[in-house]
PDB file of N, CA and C in Angstrom:
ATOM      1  N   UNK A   1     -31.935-107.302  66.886  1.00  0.00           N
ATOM      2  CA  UNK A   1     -31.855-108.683  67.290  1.00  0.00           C
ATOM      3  C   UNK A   1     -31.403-108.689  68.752  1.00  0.00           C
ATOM      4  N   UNK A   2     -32.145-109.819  69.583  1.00  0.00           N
ATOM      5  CA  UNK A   2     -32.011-109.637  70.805  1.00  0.00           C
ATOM      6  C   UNK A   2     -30.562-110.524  71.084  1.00  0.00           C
ATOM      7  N   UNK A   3     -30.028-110.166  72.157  1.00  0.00           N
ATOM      8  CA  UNK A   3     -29.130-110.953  72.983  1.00  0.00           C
ATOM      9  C   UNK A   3     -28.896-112.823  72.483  1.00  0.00           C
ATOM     10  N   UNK A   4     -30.169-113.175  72.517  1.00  0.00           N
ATOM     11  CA  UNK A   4     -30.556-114.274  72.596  1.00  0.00           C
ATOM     12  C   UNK A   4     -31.168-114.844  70.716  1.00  0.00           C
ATOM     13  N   UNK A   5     -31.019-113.854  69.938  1.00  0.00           N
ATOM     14  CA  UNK A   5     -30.917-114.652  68.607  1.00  0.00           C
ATOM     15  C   UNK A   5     -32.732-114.067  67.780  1.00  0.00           C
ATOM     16  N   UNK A   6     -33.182-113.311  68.847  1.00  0.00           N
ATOM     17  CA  UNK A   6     -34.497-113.017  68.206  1.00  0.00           C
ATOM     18  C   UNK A   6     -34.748-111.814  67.882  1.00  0.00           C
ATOM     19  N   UNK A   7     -35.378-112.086  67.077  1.00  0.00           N
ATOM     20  CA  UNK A   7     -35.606-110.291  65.649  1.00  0.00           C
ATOM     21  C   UNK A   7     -37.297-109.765  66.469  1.00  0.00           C
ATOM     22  N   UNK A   8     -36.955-108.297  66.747  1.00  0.00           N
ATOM     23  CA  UNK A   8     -37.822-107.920  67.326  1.00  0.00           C
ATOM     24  C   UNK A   8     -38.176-106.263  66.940  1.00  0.00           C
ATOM     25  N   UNK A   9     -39.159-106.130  66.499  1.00  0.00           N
ATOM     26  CA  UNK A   9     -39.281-104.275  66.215  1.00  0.00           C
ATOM     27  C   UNK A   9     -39.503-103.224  67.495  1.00  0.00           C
ATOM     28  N   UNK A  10     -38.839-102.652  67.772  1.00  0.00           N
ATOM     29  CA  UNK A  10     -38.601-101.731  68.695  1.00  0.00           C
ATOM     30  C   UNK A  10     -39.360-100.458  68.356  1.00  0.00           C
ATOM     31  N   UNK A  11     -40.306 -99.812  69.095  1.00  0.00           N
ATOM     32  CA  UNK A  11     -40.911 -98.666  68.448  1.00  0.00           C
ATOM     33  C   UNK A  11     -41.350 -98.349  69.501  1.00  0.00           C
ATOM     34  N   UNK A  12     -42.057 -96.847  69.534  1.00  0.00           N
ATOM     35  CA  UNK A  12     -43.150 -96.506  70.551  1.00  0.00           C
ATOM     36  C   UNK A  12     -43.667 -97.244  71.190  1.00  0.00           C
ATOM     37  N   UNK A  13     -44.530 -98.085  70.339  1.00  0.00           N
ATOM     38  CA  UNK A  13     -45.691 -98.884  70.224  1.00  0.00           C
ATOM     39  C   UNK A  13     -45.342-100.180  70.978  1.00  0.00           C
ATOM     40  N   UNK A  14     -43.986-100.577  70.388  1.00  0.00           N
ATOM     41  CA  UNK A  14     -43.610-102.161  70.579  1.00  0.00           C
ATOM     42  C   UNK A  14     -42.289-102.548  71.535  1.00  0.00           C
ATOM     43  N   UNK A  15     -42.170-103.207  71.892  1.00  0.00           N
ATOM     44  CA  UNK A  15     -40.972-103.132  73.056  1.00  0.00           C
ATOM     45  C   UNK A  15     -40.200-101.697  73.110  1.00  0.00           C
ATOM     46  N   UNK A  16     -41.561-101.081  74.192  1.00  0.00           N
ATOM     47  CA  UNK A  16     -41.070 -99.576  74.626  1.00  0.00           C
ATOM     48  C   UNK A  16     -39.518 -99.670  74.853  1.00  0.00           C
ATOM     49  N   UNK A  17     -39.327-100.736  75.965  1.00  0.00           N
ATOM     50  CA  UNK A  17     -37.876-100.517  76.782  1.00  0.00           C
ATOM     51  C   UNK A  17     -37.043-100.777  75.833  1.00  0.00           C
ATOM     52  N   UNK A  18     -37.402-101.546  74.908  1.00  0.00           N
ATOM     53  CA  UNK A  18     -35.723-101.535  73.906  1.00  0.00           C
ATOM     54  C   UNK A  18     -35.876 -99.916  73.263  1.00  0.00           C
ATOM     55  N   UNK A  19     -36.678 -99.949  72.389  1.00  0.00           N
ATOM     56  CA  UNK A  19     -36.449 -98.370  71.809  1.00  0.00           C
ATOM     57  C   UNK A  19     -36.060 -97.381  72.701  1.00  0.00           C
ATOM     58  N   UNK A  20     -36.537 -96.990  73.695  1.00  0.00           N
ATOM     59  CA  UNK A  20     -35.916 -96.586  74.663  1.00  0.00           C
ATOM     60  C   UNK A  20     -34.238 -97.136  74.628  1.00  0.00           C
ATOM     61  N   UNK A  21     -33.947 -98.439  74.926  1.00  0.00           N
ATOM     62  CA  UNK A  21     -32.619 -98.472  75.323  1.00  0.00           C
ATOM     63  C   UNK A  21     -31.488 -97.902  73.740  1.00  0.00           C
ATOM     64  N   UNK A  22     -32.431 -98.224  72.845  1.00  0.00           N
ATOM     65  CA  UNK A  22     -31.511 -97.985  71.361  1.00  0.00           C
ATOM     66  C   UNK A  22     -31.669 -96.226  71.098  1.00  0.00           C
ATOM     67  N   UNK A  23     -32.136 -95.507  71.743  1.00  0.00           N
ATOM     68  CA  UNK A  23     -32.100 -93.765  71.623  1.00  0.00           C
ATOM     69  C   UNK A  23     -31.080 -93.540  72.433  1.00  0.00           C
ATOM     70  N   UNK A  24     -30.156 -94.350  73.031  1.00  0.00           N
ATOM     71  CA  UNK A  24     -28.999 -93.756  73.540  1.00  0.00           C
ATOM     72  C   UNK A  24     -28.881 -93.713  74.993  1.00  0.00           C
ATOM     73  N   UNK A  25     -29.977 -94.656  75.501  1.00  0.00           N
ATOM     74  CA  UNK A  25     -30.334 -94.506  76.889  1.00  0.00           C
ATOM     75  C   UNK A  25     -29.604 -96.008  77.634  1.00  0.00           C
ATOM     76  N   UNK A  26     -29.169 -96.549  77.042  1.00  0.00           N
ATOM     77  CA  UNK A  26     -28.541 -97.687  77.473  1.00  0.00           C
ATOM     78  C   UNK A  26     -27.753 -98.502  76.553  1.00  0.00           C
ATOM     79  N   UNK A  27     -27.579 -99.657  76.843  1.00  0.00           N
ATOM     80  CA  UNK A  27     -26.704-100.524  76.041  1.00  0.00           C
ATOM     81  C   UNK A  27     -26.779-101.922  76.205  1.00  0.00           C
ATOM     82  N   UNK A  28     -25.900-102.755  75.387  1.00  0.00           N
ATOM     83  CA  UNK A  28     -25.620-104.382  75.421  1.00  0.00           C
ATOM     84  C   UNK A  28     -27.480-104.669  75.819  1.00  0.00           C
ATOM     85  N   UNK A  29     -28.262-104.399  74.895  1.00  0.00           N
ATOM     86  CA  UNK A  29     -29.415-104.974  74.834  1.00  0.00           C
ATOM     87  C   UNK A  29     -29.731-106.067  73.521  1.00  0.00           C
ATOM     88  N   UNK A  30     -28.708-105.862  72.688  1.00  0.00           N
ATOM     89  CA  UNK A  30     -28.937-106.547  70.948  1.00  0.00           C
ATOM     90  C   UNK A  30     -28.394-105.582  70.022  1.00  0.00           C
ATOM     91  N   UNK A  31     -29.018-105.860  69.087  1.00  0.00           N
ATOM     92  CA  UNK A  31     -27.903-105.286  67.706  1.00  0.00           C
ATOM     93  C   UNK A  31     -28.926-104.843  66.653  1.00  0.00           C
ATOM     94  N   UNK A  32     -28.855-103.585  66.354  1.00  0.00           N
ATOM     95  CA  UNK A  32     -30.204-103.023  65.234  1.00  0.00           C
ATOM     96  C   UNK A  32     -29.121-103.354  64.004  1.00  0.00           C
ATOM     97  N   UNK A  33     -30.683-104.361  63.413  1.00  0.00           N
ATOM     98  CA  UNK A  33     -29.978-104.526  61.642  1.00  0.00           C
ATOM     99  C   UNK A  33     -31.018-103.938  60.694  1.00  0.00           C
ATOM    100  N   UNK A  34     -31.492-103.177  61.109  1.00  0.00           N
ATOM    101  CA  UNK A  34     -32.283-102.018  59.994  1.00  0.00           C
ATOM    102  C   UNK A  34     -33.432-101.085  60.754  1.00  0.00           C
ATOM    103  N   UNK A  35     -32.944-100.158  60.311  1.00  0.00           N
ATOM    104  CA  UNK A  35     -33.601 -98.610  60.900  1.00  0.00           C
ATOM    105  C   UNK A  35     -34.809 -98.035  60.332  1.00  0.00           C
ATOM    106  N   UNK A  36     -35.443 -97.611  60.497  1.00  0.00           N
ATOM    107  CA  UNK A  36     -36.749 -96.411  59.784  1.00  0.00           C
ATOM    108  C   UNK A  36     -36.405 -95.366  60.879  1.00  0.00           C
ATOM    109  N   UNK A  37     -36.567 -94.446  60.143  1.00  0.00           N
ATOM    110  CA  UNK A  37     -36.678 -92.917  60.792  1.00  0.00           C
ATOM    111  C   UNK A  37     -37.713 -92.214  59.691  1.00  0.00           C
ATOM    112  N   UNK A  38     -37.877 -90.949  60.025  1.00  0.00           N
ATOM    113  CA  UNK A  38     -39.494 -90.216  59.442  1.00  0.00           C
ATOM    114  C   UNK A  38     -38.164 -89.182  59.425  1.00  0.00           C
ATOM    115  N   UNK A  39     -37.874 -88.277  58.268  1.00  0.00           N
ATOM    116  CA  UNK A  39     -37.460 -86.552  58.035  1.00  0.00           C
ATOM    117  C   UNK A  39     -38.994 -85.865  57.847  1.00  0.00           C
ATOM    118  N   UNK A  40     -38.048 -84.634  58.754  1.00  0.00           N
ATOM    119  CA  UNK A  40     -38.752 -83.389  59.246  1.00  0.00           C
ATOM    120  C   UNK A  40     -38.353 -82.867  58.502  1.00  0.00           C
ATOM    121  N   UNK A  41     -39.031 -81.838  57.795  1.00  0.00           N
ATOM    122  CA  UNK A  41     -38.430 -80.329  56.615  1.00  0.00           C
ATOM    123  C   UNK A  41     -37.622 -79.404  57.944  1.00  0.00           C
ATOM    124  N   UNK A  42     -36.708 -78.915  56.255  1.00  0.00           N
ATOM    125  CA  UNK A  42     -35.712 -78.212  57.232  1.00  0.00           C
ATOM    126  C   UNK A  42     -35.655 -76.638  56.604  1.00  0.00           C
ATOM    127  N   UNK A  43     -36.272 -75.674  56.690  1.00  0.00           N
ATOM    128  CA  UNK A  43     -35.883 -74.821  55.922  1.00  0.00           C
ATOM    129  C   UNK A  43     -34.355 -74.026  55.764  1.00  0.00           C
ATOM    130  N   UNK A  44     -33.890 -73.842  56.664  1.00  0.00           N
ATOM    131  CA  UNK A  44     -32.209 -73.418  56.838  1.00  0.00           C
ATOM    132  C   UNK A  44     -31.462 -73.640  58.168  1.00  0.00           C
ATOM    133  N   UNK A  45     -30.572 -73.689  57.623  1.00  0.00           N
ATOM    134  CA  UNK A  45     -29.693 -74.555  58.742  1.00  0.00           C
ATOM    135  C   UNK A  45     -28.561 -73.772  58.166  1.00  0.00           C
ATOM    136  N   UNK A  46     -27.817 -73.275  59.569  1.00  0.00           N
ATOM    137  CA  UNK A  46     -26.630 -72.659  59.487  1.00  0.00           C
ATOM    138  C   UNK A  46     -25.626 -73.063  60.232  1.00  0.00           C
ATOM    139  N   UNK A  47     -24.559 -73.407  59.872  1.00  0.00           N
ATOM    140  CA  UNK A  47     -23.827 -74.456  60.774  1.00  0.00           C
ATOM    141  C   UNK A  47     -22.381 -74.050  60.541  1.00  0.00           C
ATOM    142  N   UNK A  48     -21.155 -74.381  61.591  1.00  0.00           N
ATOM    143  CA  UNK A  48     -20.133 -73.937  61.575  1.00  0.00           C
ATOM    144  C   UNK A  48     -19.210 -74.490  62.759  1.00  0.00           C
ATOM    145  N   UNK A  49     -18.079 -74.337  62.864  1.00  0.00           N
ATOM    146  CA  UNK A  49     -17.501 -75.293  63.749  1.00  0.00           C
ATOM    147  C   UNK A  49     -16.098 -73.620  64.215  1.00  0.00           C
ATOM    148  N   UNK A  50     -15.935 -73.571  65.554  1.00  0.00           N
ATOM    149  CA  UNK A  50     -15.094 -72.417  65.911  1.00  0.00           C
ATOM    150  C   UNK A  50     -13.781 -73.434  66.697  1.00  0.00           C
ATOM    151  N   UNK A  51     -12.678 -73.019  66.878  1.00  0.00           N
ATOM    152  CA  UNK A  51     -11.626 -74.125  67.040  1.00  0.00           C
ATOM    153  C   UNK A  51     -10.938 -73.083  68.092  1.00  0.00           C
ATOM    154  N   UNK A  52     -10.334 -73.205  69.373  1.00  0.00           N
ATOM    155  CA  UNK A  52     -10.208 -72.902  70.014  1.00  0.00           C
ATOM    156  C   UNK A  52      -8.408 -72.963  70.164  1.00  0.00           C
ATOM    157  N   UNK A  53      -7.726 -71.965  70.708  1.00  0.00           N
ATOM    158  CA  UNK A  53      -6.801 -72.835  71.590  1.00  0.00           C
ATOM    159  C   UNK A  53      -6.586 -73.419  72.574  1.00  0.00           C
ATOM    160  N   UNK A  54      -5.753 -74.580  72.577  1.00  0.00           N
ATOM    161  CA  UNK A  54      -6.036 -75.408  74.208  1.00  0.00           C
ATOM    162  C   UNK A  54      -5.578 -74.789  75.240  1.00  0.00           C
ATOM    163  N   UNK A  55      -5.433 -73.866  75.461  1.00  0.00           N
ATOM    164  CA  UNK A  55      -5.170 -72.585  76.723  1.00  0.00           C
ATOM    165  C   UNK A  55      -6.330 -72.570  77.339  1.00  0.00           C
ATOM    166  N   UNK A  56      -7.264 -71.702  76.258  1.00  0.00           N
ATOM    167  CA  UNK A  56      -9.248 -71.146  76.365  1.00  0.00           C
ATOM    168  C   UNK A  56      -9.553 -72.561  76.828  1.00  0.00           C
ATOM    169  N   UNK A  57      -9.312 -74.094  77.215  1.00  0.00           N
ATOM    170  CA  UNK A  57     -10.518 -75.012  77.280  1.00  0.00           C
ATOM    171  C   UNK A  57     -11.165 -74.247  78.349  1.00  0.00           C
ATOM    172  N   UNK A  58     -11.058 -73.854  79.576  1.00  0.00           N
ATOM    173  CA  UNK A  58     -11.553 -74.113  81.046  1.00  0.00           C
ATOM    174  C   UNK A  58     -12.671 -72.585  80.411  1.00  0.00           C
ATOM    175  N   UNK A  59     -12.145 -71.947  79.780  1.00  0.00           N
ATOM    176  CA  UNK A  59     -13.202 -70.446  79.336  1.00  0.00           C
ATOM    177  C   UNK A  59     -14.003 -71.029  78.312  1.00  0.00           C
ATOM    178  N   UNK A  60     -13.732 -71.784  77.267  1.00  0.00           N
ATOM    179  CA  UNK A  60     -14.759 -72.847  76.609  1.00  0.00           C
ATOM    180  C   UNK A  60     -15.826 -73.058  76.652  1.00  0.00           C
ATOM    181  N   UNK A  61     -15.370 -73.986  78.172  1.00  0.00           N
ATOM    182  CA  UNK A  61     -16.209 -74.960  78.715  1.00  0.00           C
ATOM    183  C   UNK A  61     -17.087 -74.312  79.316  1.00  0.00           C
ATOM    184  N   UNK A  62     -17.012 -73.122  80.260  1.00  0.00           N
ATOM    185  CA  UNK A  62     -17.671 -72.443  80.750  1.00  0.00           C
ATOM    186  C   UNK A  62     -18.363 -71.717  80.377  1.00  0.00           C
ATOM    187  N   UNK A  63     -18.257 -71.262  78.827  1.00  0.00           N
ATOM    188  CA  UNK A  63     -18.993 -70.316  78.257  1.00  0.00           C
ATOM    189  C   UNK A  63     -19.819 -71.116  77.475  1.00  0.00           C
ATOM    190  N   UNK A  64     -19.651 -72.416  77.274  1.00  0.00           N
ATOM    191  CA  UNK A  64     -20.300 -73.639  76.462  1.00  0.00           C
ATOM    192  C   UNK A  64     -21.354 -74.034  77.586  1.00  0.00           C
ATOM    193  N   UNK A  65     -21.251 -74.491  78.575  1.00  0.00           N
ATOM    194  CA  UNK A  65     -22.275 -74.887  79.968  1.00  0.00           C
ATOM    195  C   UNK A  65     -23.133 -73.833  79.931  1.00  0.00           C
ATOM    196  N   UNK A  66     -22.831 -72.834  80.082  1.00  0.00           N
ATOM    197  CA  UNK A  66     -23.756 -71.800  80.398  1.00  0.00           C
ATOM    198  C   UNK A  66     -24.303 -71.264  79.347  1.00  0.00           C
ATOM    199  N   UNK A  67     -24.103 -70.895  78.146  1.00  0.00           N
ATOM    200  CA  UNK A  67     -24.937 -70.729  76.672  1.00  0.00           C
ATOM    201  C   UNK A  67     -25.914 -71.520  76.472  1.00  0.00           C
ATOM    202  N   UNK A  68     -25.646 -72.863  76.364  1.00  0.00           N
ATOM    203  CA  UNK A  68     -26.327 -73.706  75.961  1.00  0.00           C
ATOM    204  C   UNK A  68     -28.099 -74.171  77.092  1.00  0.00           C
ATOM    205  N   UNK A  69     -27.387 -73.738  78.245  1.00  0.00           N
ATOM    206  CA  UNK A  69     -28.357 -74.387  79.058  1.00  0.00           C
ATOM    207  C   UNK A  69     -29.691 -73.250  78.632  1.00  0.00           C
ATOM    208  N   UNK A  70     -29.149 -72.140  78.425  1.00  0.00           N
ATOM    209  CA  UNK A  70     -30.469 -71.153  77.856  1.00  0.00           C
ATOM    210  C   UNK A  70     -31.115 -71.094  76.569  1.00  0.00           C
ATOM    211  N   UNK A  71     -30.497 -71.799  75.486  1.00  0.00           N
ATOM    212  CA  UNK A  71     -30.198 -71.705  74.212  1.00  0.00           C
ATOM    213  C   UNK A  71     -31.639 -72.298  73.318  1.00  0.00           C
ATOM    214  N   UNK A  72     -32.426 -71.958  72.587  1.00  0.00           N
ATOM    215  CA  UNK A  72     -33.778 -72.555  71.943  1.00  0.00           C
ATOM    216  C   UNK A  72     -33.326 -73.369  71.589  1.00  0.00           C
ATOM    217  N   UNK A  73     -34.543 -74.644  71.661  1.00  0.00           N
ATOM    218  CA  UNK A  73     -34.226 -75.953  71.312  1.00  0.00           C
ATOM    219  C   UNK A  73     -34.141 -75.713  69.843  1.00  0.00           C
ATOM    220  N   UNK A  74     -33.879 -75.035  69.155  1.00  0.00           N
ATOM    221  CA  UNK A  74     -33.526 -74.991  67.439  1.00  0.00           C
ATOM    222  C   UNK A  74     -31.995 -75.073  67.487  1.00  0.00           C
ATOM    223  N   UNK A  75     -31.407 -74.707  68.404  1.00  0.00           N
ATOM    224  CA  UNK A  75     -29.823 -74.545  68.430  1.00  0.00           C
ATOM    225  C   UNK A  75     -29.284 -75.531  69.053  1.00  0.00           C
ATOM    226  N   UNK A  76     -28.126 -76.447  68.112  1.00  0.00           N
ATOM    227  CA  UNK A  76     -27.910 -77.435  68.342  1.00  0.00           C
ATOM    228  C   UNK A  76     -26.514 -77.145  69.030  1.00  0.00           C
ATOM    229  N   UNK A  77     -25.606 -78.142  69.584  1.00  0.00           N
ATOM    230  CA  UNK A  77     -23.659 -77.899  69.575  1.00  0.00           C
ATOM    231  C   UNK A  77     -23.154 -78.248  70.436  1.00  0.00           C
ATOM    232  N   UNK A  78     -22.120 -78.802  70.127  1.00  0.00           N
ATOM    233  CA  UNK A  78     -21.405 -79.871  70.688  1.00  0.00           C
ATOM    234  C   UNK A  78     -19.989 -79.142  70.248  1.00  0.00           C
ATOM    235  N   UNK A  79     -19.752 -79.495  71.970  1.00  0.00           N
ATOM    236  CA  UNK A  79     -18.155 -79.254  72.493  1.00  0.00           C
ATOM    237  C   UNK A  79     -17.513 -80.680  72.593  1.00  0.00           C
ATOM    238  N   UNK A  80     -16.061 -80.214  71.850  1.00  0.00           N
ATOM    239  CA  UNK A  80     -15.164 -81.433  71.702  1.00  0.00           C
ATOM    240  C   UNK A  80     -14.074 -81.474  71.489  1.00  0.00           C
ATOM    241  N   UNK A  81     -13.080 -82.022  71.725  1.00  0.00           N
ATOM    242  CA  UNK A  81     -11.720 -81.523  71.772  1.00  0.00           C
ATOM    243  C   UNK A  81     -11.354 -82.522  70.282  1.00  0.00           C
ATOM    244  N   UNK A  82     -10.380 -82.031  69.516  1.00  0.00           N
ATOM    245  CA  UNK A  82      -9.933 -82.314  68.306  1.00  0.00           C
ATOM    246  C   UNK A  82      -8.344 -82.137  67.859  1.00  0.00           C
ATOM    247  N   UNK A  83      -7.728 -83.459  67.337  1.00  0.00           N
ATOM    248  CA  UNK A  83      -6.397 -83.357  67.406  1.00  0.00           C
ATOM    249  C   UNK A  83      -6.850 -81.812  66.153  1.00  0.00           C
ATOM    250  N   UNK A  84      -6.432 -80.705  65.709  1.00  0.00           N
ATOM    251  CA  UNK A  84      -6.162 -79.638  64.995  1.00  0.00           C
ATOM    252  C   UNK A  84      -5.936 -80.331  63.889  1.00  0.00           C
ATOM    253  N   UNK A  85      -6.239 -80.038  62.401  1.00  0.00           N
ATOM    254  CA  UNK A  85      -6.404 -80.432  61.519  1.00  0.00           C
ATOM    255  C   UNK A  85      -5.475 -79.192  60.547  1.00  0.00           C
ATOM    256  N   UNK A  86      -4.659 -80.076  59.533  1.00  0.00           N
ATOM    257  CA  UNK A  86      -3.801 -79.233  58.514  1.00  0.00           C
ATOM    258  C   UNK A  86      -4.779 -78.421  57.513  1.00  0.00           C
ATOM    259  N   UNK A  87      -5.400 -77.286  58.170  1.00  0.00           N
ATOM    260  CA  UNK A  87      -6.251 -76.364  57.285  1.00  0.00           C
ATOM    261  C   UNK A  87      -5.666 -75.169  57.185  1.00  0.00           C
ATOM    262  N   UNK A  88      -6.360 -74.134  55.996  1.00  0.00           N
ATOM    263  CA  UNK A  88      -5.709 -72.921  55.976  1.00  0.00           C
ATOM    264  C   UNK A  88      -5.844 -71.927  56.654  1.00  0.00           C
ATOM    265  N   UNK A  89      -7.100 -71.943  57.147  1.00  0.00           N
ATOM    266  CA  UNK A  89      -7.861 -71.286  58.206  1.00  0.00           C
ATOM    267  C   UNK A  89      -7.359 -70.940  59.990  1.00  0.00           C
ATOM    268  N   UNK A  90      -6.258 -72.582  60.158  1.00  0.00           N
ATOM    269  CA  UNK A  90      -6.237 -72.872  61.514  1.00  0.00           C
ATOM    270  C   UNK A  90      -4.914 -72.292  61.875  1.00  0.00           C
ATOM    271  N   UNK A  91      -4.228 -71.814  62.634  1.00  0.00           N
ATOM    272  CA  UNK A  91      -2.789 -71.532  62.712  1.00  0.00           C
ATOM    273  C   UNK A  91      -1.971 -72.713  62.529  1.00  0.00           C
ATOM    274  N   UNK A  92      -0.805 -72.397  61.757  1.00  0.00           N
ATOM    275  CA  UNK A  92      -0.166 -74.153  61.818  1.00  0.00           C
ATOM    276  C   UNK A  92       0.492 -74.385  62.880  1.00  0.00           C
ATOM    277  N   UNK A  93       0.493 -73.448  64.172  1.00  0.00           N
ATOM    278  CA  UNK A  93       0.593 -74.315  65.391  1.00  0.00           C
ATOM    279  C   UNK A  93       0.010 -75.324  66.340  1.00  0.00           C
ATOM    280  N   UNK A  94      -1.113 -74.899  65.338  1.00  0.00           N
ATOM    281  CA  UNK A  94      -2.477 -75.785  66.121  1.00  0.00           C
ATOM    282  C   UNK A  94      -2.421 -77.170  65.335  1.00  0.00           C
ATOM    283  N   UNK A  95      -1.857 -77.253  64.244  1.00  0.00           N
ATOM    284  CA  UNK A  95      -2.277 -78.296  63.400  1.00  0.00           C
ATOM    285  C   UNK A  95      -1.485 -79.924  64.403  1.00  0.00           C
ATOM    286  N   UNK A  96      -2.321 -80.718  64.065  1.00  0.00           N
ATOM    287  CA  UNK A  96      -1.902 -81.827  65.200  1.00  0.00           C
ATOM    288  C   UNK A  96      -2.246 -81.850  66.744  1.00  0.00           C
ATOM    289  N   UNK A  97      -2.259 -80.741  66.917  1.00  0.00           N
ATOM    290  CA  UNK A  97      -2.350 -80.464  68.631  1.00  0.00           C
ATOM    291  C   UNK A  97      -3.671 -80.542  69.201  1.00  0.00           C
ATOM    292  N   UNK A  98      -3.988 -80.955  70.592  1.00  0.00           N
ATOM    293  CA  UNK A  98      -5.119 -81.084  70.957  1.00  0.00           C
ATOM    294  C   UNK A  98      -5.964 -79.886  70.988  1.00  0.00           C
ATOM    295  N   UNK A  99      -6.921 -79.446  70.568  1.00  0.00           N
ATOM    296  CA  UNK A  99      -7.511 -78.220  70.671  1.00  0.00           C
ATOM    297  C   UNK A  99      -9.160 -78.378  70.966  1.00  0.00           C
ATOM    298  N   UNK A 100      -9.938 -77.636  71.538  1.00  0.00           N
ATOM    299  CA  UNK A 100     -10.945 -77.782  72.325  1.00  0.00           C
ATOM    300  C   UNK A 100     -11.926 -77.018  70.419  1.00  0.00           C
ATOM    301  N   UNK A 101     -13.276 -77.776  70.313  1.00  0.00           N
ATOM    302  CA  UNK A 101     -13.940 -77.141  69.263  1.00  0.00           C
ATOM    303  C   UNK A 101     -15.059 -77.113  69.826  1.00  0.00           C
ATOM    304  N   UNK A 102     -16.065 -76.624  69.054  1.00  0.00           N
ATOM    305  CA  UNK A 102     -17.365 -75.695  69.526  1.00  0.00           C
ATOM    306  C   UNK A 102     -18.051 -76.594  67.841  1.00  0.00           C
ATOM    307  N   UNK A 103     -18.858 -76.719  67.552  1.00  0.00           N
ATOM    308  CA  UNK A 103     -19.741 -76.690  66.358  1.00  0.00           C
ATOM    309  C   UNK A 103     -20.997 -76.224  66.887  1.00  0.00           C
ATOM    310  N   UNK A 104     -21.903 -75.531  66.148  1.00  0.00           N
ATOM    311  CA  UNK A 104     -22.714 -74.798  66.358  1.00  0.00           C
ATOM    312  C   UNK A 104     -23.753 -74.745  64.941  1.00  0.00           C
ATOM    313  N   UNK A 105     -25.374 -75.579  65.700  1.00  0.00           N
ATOM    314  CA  UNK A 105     -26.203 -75.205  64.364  1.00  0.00           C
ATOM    315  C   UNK A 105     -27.708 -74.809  64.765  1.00  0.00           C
ATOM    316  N   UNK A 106     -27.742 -73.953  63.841  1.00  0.00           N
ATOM    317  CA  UNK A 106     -29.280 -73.210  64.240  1.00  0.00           C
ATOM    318  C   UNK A 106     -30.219 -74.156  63.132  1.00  0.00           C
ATOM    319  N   UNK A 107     -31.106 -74.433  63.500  1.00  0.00           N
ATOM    320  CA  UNK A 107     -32.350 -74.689  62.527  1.00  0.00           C
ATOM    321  C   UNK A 107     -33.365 -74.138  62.345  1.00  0.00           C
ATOM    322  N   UNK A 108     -34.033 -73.916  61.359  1.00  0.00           N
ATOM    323  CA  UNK A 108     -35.695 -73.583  61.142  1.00  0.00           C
ATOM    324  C   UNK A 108     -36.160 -74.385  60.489  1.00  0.00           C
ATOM    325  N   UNK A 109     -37.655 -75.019  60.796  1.00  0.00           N
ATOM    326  CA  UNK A 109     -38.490 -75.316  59.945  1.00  0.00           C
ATOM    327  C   UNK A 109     -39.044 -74.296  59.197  1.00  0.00           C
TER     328      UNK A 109
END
């Protein structure tokens, strides 16, 4: 729905520039009140999240910039900093504390 009160389908096809603006390319254009999307087969997907200490961000970040920019478009991941979460896995010094994370996912069709 536009700005202005009118229901409009956004697609390839049909008001390019809004679909465009609703993929993340802009904003304050209106308000989507129902979606279609098409799934792609996925044959495996391996996925995992690595948690850092907040010391490593600046080695992180740098090893995150530069991986990724080479990385096949099958490999997904997103760097993000995360208050540390009460897990068994995490040191409980980390738990609460700001800590820099990595998630990381490969796909195949």
């Amino acid at each position: 729905m536009t700005a202005n009160g009118k229901f409009l389908i956004a697609s390839e096809e049909q008001n390019e520039d809004l679909f465009w603006a609703i993929r993340g390319r802009g904003g304050n254009f209106g308000v989507v009140t129902s979606l279609e999307f098409a799934l792609l087969p996925v044959d495996i997907v391996h996925a995992g999240i690595i948690i850092y200490g907040a010391e490593n961000i600046p080695a992180v970040a740098r090893f995150y910039r530069d991986y990724i920019a080479s990385a096949p478009e099958e490999f997904g991941a997103f760097l993000g900093f995360h208050q540390g979460p009460p897990v068994p896995f995490l040191p409980e010094e980390w738990h609460g504390k700001a800590v820099p994370g990595a998630e990381r996912r490969l796909r195949r069709a």
